[in-house]
Protein backbone atom coordinates (compact mmCIF):
# COMPACT_ATOMS: atom_id res chain seq x y z
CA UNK A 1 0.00 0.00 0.00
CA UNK A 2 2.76 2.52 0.69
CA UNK A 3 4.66 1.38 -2.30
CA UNK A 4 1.63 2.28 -4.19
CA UNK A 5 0.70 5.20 -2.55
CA UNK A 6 4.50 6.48 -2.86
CA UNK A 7 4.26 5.57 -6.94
CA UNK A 8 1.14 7.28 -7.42
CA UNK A 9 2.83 10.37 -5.52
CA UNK A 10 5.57 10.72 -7.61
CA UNK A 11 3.59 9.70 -10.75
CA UNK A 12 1.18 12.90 -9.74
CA UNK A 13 4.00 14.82 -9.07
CA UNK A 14 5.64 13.77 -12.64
CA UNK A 15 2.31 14.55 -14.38
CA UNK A 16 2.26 18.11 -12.69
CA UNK A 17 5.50 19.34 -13.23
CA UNK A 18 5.20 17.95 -17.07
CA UNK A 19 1.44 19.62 -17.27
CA UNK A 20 3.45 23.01 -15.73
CA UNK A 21 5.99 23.03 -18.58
CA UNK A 22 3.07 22.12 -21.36
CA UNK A 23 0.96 24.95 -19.80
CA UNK A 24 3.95 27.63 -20.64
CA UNK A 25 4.39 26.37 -24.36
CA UNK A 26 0.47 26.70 -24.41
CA UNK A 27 0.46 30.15 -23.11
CA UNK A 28 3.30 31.25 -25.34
CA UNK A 29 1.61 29.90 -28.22
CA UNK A 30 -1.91 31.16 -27.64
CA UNK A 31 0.48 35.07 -26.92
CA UNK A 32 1.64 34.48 -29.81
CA UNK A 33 -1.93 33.55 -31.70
CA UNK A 34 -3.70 36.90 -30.17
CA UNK A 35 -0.59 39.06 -31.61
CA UNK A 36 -1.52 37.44 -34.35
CA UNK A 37 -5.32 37.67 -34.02
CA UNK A 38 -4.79 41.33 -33.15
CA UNK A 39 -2.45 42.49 -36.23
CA UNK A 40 -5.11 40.52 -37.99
CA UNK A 41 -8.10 41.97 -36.96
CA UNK A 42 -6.61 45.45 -37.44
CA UNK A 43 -5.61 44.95 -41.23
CA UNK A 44 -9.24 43.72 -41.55
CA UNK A 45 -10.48 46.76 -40.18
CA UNK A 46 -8.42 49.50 -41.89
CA UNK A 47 -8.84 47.30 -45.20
CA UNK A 48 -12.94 47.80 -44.12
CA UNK A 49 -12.28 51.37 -43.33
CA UNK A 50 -10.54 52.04 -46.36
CA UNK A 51 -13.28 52.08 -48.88
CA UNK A 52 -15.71 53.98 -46.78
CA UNK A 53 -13.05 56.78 -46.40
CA UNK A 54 -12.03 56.95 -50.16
CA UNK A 55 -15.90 57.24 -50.70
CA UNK A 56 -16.31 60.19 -48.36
């Protein structure tokens, strides 16, 4: 039981730590996707803009 108890323990601790690091790639990717999202979404708008300003 304490054998088990003490594998399940450091198999827990394992899967944290590893989750931990795979959290920070995550974050840094999904930083990455919303500078993305953002440069994105304000080409889109000043290439929406544009038209209605040459019109004016």
């Amino acid at each position: 039981m304490e054998w088990g108890a003490f594998i399940a323990a450091s198999f827990y601790r394992k899967e944290v730590v590893g989750s931990a690091e795979f959290k920070d790639t995550l974050g840094l990717i999904g930083m990455n996707f919303n500078q993305v999202r953002l440069k994105l979404m304000v080409t889109f708008k000043t290439a929406v803009d544009a038209p209605f300003v040459a019109y004016l």
